[in-house]
Structures are given as C-alpha cells and as structure tokens.
Protein backbone atom coordinates (compact mmCIF):
# COMPACT_ATOMS: atom_id res chain seq x y z
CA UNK A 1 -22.65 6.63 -13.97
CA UNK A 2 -23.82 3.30 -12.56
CA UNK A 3 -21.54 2.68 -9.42
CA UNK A 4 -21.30 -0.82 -11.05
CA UNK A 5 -18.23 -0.13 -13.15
CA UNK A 6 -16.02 0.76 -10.11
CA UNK A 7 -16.11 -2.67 -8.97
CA UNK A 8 -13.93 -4.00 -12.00
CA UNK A 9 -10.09 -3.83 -11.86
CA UNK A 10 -8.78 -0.63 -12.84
CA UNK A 11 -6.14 -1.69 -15.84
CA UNK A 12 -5.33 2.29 -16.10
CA UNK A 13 -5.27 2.76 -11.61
CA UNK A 14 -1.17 3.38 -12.58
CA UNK A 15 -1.08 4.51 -15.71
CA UNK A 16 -0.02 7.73 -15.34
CA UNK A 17 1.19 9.34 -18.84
CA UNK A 18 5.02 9.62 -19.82
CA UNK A 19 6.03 7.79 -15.78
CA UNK A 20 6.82 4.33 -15.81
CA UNK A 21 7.35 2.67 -12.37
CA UNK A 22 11.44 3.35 -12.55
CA UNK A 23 11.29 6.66 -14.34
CA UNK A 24 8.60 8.43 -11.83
CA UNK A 25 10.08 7.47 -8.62
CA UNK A 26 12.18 10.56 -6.37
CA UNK A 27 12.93 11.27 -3.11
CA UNK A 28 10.09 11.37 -0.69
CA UNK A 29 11.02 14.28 0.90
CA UNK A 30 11.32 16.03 -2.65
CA UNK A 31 8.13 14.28 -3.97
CA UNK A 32 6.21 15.49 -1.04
CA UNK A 33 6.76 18.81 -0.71
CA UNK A 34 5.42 19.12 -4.48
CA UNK A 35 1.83 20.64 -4.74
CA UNK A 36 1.37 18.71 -7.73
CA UNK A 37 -2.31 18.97 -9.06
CA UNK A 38 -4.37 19.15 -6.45
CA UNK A 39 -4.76 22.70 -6.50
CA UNK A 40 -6.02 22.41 -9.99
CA UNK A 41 -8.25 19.57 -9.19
CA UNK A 42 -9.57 20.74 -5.83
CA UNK A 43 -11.91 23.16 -8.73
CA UNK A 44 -13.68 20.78 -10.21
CA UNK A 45 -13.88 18.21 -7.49
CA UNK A 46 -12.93 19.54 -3.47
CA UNK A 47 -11.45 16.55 -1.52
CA UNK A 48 -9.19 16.34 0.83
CA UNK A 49 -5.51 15.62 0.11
CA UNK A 50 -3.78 12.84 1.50
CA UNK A 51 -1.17 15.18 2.46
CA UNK A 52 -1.33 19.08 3.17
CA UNK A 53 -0.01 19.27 -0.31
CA UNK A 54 -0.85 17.01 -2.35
CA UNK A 55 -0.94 13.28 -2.67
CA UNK A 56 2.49 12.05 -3.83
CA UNK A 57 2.88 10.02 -0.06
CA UNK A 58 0.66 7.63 -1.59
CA UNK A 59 2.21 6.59 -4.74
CA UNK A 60 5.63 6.70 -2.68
CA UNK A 61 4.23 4.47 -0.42
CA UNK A 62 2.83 2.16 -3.15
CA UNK A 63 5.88 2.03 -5.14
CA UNK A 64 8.41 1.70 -2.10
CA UNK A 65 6.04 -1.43 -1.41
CA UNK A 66 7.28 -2.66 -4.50
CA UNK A 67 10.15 -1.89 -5.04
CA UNK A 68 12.26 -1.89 -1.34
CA UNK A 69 12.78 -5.61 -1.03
CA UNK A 70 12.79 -5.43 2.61
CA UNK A 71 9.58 -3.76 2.66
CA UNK A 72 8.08 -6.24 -0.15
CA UNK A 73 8.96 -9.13 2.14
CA UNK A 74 7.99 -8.00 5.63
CA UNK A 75 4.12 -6.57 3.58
CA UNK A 76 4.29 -10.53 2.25
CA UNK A 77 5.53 -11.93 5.18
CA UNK A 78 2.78 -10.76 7.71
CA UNK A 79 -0.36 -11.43 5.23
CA UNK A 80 1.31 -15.01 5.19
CA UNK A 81 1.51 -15.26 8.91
CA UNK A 82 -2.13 -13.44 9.69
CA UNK A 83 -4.05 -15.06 6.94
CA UNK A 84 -2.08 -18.56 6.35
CA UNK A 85 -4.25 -20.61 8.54
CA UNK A 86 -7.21 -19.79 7.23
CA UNK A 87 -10.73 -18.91 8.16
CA UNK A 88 -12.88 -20.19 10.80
CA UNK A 89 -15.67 -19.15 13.01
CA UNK A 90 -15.76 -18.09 16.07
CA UNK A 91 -18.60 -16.78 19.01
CA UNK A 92 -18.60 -12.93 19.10
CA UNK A 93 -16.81 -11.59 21.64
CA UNK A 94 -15.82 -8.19 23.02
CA UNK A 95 -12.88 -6.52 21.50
CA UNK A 96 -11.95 -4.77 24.14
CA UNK A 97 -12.96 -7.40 27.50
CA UNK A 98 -11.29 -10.33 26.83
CA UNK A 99 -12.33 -13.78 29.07
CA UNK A 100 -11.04 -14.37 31.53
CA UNK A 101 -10.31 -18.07 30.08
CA UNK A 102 -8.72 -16.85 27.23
CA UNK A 103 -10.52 -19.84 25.85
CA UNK A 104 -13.57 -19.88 22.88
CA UNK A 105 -16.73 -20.93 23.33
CA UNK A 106 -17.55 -24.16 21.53
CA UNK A 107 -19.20 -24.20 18.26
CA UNK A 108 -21.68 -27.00 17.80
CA UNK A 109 -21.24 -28.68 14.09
CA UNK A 110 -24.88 -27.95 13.61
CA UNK A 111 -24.18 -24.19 14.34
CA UNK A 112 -21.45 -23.80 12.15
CA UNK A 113 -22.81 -25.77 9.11
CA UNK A 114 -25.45 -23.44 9.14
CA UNK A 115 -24.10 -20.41 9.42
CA UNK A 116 -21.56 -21.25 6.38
CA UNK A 117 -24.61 -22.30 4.09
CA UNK A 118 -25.84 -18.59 5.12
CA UNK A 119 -23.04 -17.12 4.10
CA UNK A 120 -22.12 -19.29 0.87
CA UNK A 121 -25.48 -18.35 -0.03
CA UNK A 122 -25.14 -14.37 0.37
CA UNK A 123 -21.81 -14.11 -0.38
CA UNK A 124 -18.87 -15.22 -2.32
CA UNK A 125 -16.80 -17.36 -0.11
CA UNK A 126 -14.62 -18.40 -2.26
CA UNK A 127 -12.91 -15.03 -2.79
CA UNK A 128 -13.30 -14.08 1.02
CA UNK A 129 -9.95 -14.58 1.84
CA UNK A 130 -8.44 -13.21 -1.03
CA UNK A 131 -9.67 -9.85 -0.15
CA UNK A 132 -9.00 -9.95 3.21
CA UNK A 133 -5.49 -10.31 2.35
CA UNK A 134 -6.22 -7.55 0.10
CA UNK A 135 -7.70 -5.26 2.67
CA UNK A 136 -4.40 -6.15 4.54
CA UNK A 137 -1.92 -5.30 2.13
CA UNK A 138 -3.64 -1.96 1.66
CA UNK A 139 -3.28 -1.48 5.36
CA UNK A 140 0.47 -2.40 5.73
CA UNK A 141 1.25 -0.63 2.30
CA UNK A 142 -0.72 2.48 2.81
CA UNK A 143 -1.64 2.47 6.79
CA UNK A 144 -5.33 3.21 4.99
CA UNK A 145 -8.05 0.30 3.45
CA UNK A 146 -11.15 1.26 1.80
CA UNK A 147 -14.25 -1.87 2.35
CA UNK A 148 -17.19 -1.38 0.63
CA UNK A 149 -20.96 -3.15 1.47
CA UNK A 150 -22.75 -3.89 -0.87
CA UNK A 151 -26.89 -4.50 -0.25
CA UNK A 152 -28.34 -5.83 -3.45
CA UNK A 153 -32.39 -6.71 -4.23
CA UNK A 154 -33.02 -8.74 -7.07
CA UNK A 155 -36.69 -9.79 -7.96
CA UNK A 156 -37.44 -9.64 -4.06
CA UNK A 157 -34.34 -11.81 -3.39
CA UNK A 158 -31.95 -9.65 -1.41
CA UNK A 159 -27.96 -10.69 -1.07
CA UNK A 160 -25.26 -8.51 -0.77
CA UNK A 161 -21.55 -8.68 -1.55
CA UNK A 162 -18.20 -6.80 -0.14
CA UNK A 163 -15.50 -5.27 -2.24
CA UNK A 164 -12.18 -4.04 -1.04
CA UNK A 165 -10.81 -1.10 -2.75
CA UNK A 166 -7.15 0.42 -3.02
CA UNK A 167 -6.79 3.01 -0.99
CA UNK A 168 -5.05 5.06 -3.39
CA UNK A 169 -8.77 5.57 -4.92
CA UNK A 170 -10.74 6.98 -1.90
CA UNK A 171 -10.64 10.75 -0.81
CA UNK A 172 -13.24 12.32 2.01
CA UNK A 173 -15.46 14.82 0.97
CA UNK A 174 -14.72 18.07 0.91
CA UNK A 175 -17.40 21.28 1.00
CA UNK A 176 -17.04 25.22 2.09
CA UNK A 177 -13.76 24.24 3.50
CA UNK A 178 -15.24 21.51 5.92
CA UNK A 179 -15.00 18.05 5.55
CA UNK A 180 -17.87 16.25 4.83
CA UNK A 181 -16.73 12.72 7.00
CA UNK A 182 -20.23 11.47 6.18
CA UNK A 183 -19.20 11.54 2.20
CA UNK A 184 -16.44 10.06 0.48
CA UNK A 185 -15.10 9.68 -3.29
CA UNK A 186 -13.62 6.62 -5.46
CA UNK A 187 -11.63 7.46 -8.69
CA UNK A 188 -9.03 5.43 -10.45
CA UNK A 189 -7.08 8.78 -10.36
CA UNK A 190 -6.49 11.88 -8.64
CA UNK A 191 -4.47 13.46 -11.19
CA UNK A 192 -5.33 16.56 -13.00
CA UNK A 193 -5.31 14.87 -16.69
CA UNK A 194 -7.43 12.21 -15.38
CA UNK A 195 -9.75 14.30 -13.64
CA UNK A 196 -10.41 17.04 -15.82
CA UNK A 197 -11.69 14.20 -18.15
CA UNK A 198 -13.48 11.53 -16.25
CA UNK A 199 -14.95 13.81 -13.61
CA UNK A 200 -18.44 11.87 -14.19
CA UNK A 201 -16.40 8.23 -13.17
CA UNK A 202 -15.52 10.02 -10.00
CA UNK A 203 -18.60 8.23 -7.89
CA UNK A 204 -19.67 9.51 -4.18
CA UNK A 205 -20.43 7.20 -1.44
CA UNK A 206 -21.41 7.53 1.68
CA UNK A 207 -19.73 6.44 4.73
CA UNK A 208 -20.76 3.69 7.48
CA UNK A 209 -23.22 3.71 9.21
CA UNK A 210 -25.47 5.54 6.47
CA UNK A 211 -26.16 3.74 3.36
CA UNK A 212 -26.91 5.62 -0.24
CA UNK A 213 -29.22 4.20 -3.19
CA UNK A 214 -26.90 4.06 -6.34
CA UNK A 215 -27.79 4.11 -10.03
CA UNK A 216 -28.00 0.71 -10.11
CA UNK A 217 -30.48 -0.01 -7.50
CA UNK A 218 -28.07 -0.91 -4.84
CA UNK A 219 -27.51 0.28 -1.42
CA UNK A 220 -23.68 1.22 -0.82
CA UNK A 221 -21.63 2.36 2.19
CA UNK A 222 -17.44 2.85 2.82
CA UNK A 223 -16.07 1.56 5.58
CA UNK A 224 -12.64 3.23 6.49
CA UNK A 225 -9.92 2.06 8.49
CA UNK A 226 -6.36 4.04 9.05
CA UNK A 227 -3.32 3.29 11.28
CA UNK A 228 -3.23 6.65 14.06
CA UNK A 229 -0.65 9.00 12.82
CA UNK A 230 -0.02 12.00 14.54
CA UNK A 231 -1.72 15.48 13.43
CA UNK A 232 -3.38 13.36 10.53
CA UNK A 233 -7.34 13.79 11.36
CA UNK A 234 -8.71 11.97 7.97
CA UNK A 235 -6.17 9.51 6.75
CA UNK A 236 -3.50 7.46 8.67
CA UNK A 237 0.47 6.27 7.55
CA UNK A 238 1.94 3.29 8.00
CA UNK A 239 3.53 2.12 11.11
CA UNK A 240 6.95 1.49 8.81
CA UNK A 241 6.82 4.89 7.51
CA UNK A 242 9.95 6.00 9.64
CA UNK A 243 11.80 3.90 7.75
CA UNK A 244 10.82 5.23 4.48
CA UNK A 245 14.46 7.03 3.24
CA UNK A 246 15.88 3.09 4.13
CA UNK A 247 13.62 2.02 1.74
CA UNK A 248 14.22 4.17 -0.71
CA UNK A 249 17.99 3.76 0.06
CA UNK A 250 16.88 -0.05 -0.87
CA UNK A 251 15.76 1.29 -4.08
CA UNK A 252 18.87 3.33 -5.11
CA UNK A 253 21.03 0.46 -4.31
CA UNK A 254 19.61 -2.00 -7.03
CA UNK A 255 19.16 1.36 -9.40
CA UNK A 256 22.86 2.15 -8.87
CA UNK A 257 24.12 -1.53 -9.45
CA UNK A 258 22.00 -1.81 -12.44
CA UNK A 259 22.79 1.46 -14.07
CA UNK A 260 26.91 0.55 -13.48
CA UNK A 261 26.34 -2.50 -15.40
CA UNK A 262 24.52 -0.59 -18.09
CA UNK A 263 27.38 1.53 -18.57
CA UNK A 264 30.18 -1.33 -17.84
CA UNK A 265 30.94 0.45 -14.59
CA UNK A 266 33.29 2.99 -16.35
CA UNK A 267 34.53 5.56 -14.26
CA UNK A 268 33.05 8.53 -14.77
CA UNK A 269 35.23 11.86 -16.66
CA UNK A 270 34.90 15.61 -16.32
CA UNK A 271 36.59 17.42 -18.85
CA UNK A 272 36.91 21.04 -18.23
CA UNK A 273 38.17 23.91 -20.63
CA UNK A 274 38.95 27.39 -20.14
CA UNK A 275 38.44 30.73 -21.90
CA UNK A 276 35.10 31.10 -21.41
CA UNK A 277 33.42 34.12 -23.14
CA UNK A 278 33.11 35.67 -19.99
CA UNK A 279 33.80 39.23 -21.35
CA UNK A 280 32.56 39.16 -25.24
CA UNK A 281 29.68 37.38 -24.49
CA UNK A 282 28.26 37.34 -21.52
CA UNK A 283 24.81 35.14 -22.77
CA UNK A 284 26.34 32.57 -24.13
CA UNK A 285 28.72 32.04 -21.28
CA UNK A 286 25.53 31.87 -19.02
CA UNK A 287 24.03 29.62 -21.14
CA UNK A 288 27.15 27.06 -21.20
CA UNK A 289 27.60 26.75 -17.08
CA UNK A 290 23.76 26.21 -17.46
CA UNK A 291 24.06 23.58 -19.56
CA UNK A 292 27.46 22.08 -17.73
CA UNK A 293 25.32 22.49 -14.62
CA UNK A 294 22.43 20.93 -15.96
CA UNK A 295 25.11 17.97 -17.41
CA UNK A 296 26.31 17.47 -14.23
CA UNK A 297 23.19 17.10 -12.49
CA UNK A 298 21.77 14.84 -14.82
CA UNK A 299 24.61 12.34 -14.92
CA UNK A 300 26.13 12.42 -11.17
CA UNK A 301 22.62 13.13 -9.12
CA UNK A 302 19.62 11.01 -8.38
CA UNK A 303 17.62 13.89 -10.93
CA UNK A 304 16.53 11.58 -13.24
CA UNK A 305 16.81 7.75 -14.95
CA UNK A 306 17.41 5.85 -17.77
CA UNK A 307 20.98 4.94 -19.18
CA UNK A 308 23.90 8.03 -18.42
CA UNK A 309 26.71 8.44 -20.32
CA UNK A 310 29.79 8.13 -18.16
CA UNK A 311 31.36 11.36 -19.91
CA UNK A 312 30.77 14.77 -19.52
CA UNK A 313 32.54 17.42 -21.83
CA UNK A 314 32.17 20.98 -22.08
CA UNK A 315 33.76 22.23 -25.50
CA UNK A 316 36.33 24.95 -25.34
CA UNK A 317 36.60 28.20 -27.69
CA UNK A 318 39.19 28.57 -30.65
CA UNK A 319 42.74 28.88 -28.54
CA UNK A 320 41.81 28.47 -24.82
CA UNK A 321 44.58 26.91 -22.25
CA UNK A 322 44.59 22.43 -22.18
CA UNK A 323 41.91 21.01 -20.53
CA UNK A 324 41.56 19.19 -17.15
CA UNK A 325 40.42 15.99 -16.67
CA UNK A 326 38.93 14.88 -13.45
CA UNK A 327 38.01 10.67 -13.32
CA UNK A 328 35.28 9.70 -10.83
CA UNK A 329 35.87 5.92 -9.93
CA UNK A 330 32.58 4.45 -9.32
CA UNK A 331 32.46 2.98 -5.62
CA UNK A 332 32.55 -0.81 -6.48
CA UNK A 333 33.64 -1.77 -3.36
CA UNK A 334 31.87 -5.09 -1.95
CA UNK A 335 31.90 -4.54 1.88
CA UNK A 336 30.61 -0.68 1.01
CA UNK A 337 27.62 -1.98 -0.77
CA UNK A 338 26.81 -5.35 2.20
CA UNK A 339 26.93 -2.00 5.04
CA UNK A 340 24.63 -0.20 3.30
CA UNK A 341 22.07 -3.34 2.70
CA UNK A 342 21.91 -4.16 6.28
CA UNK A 343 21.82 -0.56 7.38
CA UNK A 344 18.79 -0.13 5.19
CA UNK A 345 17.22 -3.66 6.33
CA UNK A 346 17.92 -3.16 9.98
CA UNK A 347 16.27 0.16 9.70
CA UNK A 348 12.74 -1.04 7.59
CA UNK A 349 12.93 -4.76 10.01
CA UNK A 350 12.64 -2.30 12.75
CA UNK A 351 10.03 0.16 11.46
CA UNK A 352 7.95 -3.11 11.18
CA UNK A 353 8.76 -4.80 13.97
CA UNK A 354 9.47 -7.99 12.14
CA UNK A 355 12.77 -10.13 12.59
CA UNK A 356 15.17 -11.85 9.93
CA UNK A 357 14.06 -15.52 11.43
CA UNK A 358 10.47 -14.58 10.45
CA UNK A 359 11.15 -13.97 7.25
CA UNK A 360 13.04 -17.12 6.31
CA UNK A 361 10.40 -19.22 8.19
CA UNK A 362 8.00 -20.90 5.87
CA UNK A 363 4.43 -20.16 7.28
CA UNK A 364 3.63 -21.94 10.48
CA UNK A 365 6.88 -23.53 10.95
CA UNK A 366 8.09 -21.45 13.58
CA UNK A 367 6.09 -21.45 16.31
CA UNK A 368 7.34 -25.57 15.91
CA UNK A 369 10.78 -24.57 16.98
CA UNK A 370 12.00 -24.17 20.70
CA UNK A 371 14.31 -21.79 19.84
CA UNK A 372 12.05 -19.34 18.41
CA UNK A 373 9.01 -20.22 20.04
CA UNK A 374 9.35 -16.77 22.46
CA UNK A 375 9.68 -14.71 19.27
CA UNK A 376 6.55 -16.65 17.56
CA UNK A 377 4.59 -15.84 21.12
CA UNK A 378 5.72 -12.23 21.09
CA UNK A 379 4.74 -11.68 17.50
CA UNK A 380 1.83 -13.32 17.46
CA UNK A 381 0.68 -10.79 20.53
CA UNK A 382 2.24 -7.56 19.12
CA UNK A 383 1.79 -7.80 15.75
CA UNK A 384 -0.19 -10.56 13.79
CA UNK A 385 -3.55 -10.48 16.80
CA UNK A 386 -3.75 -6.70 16.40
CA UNK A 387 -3.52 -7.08 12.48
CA UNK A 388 -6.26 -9.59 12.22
CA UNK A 389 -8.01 -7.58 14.13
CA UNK A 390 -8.27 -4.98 12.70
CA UNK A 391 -8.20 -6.11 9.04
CA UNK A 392 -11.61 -8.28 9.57
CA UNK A 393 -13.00 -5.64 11.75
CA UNK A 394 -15.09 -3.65 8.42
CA UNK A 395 -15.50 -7.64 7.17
CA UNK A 396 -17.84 -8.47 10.14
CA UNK A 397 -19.86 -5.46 10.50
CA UNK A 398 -20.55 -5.97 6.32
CA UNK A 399 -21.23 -9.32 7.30
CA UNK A 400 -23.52 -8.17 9.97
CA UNK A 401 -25.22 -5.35 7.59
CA UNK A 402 -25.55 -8.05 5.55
CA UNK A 403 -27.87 -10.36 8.21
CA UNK A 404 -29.76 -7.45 9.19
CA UNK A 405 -30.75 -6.86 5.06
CA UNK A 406 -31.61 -10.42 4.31
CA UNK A 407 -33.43 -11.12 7.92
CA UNK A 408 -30.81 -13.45 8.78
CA UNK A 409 -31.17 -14.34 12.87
CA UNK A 410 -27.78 -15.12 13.40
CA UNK A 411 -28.71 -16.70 17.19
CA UNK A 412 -25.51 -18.77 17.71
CA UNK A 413 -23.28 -15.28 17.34
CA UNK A 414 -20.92 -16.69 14.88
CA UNK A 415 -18.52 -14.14 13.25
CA UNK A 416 -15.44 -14.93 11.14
CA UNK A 417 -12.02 -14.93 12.30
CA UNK A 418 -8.50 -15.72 11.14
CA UNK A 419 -6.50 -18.71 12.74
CA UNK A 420 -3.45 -18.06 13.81
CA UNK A 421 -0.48 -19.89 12.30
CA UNK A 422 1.57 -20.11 15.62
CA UNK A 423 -1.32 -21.99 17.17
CA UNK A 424 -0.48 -25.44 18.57
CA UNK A 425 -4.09 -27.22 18.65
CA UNK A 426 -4.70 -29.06 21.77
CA UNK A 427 -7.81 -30.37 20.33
CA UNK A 428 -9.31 -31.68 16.89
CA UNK A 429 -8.91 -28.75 14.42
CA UNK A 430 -11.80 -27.21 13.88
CA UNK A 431 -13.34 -27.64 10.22
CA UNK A 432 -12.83 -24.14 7.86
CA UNK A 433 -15.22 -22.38 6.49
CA UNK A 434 -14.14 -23.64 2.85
CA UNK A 435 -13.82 -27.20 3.46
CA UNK A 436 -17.36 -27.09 4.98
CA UNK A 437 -18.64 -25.71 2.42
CA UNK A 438 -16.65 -27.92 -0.33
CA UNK A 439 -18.37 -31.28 1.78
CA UNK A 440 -21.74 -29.77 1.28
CA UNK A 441 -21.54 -29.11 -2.35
C-alpha cells in the first residue's frame, strides 16, 4: 500500500458500525475495564494497547473532548491562548539553560526574509499553524500527538513536508512480547471489524531518529510526544484526566435534561403485581423478574440511550391481589442541577489548571487588564510556555531534518516559535512569518 493514502482525512476514523457519538458513550470506569477486541486483533497485527486492556481510554477521551463543555472550552481556550499570536522566528536556544537576560537575540530583516523564503519554498506555510494547533489539540485531548516527516525527491529536487496525525491512529510495535520502540503503526482503526479487513492499510513506520523508504519513494519517520503518566512506559494521559468522571458527569447532565424533555418530564411509574408463578412454573417466573430486571435497568440506569418510556409494567396472572404503584418524580429542581454544574466545572477547571476569567477573555485581552495581569503572568509560565514548548518541539527537529535533506545551511539559527498572547511589546513587533511571506509574493 503506498503510505500516500494515509495522509488524506480519514471520513470513516469514527465510524464505528451500529455507535453513534450519543449511543456508544459509558462510564469510563465500565468502558475501560472491557477487553474489547484487542485480544482478537493482537493475532493478526501485535501492538501495544493503549491501556492494559484494551483501548476504550482513547475514544473516552476523544468523545469527553467533545462532549464535556468544560473540557471543550478549556482544549479551545489554551490552543487560542498558545497559538493566537502567531508565528515568528526566533535564534535557537537551549531548552533547558535559559539566558540569563531572558531577552532574544535580534534577528536581522535580511536573516529572517531568508529563512522564510527557505521554508515557503520546502514547505507549506500556509497550513503550518493549522497543524500545530492540531498537534496541540491531540496533546490536550489525548496527552499523546503523532508528527510525521516527510523527505520527498522529485526529479533531483528534494522538499519535504510534515503531517500531524490523530493519535487515536498510532500504536508501537509489538514482537515476541517486546516492544519494538523503534517501529510504530497508523490505522484509521483498531477495531476488530476494521482490522480483520483492511489489515494491508495498516502501514509501519519507523520512529525518529531512523527514517524508512516507503512505497512511494519517500523517506518517513514518527515523531512521538506523550504527557508523563505514571506506570505508563509507551503512551501518556492527559494532565485533566483526574477529572474525567466530572466530565462525564458534564455529559449526563445535558443527556438527562434532554431525555426529560423528550419524555415531557413525566414522572416515572412502577407498577407491580403479585401471584407470580412461583410454584407451577418456575421458568417462566425466572424469565419475568429477568425481564422486569432488565426493564428496570434499561429505563432508570445510565445502561443505554435513546428515548425511555416513563412506564414500566409487569402484567399480572388471571386473579392475583391489586397492584402497587410506585411514582418516581424526576428531580427538576433548579438549584440541584446549578450544584452539580459547578461541582463538575470546578473539578475539570482544576484538572486543567485553567480559571473562569480565562475563559471569558477574548484572546490577548487579558494580560491588558491590571486586575488579572498576575493570573495572565502565572499562566503564561505554568501552562501556555510549557505547551508551546512542547507542541513545536517534533515541528523543529522536522524542520531541521528537513535542512539537513535539502542542504539547507541554516547559519543564522533561526527556528520557529509561537508568540505569546500575554506579551506586552516594548519594541516594534516583529514581522510573522506569513505576512513576510504575503509581501514577497
């Protein structure tokens, strides 16, 4: 299979037979402990799971993102604030010693003109951004992001390009029972259904530093980046995963009101009846409190979706005693349902170590405010510096790979880096890598 065809958008990535996004989604706790098919896949192609079990974290995780409004907003919120003022360039520095200055070294206009026609001429600058905000919302989504490089030769002309994957696709290598950590896999699924049928669009890469030749002439590598999680060797979780039942507790909420206004928010009945062919015939009365059980569960529990009828009714044999009938008022209650929403968005907030104020900021607006300007300080250190950083980490090594294929000499050190939003410029801004490029064309 030409590695070529993974780089298109994967219209089937969710479409997982007979689950639509509100009908597939459980408790994590009961989703994870599932072995689901990896058991059955692990035959035809070994990996290693995301989890010990299986790999139903991930689609949690993915859906939660979705789905949790908190979550949704503080995901949004922080690509906003890391990647809102745009890219620039900057002189390559040590990660780890900072200067002393805490000050960059000046680019020359010369220096950086060039170095954007180098890289408007190798790459495609115009979609940069967009998938570094990509790589980030895999990060914050999955605490995992999957960047691939890209080394292309064309009739002598060599270029290369940089794809960012979902991280949902990639799986290390497993072989013997040891994991490969110099091989990797992309599929659109991990499923058994999807596996069992596509196992040839199931490609292996290699990961970074080694390179391997593909089908179609090109020279590929994985670059994989994970948040630390303890006892988790291969893959990482995101740093709001504690807060993972409050976002499914986000979920339920909106399920619950919308499923009371589907059924007019009736109360909910239990008729019982007696005489139960306890004695004559034992079977059948076994297979009535099975189905009464089965009732119950499927109209008072979280078991499954869809529309419930607000009535359940057992019918009783020829002669039995009057029924009962128990109501269940439906908790309606306005100041039960406001705790419960801030419970749940104190709890994710937390997890993510975001604030309310940061959320109803537009972008860049509040470091401009003297009453937050300590929480635009402390969040910029804590949370948006280490998120740019590591989200264009994999981007400049590619871009580096990338000089080092094409014989670039890249002698002023320029790298790319993200501006920060809470900057206050004490100097003329510094032209972006797109609008330099846009007054060259």
């Amino acid at each position: 299979m030409s590695s070529n065809n993974i780089n298109n958008e994967f219209s089937d990535l969710y479409n997982v037979p007979n689950k639509g996004i509100m009908q597939g989604l459980q408790s994590p706790l009961q989703d994870e402990f599932k072995d689901g098919d990896y058991n059955q896949v692990k035959l035809i192609i070994d990996y290693v799971p995301f989890m010990d079990c299986g790999d139903a974290t991930l689609r949690i995780l993915r859906e939660l993102a979705q789905l949790s409004p908190t979550q949704a907003a503080c995901i949004n919120s922080k690509i906003d604030y890391s990647t809102g003022g745009g890219l620039v360039f900057i002189k390559q520095v040590d990660n780890v010693f900072k200067r002393q200055s805490n000050k960059e070294a000046v680019i020359s206009d010369s220096e950086h003109n060039e170095y954007a026609d180098f890289l408007s001429s190798v790459l495609d600058v115009d979609t940069l951004l967009a998938k570094i905000q990509k790589q980030a919302k895999n990060q914050l989504t999955y605490g995992n992001s999957v960047l691939e490089i890209v080394l292309t030769d064309t009739v002598g002309f060599r270029g290369g390009a940089i794809n960012v994957y979902d991280a949902a696709m990639f799986r290390y290598k497993r072989e013997n029972e040891k994991v490969v950590t110099s091989s990797a896999y992309l599929s659109q699924r991990w499923d058994y259904w999807y596996i069992s049928r596509n196992k040839d669009k199931v490609v292996e890469y290699a990961m970074y530093p080694a390179f391997k030749l593909h089908e179609d002439g090109t020279y590929r590598s994985l670059i994989h980046v994970k948040d630390e999680a303890l006892y988790r060797n291969w893959y990482g979780l995101p740093t709001s995963f504690s807060a993972i039942y409050f976002q499914f507790m986000e979920y339920q909420l909106g399920k619950y009101t919308t499923r009371g206004y589907e059924n007019f928010w009736l109360p909910a009945a239990f008729i019982e009846t007696y005489d139960m062919p306890m004695e004559t015939d034992p079977e059948r009365a076994d297979e009535e409190a099975r189905a009464l059980v089965n009732q119950l569960a499927n109209v008072y529990t979280n078991r499954g979706d869809g529309k419930k009828l607000p009535v359940v009714f057992r019918a009783a044999p020829a002669g039995s005693e009057p029924s009962t009938i128990t109501q269940f008022s439906p908790q309606t209650h306005e100041n039960f349902h406001t705790a419960m929403k801030e419970v749940a968005q104190s709890q994710i907030l937390k997890a993510n170590s975001w604030h309310t104020s940061l959320l109803e900021k537009t972008v860049g607006s509040i470091g401009n405010n003297s009453e937050n300007a300590d929480l635009a300080m402390i969040t910029d250190k804590t949370v948006i510096k280490p998120l740019q950083t590591k989200i264009l980490y994999p981007f400049q090594i590619a871009i580096k790979e990338i000089e080092k294929w094409v014989g670039y000499n890249n002698t002023a050190g320029l790298t790319i880096d993200l501006k920060s939003v809470f900057e206050v410029p004490t100097m003329p801004e510094l032209p972006t890598i797109q609008n330099t490029i846009n007054a060259t064309v």
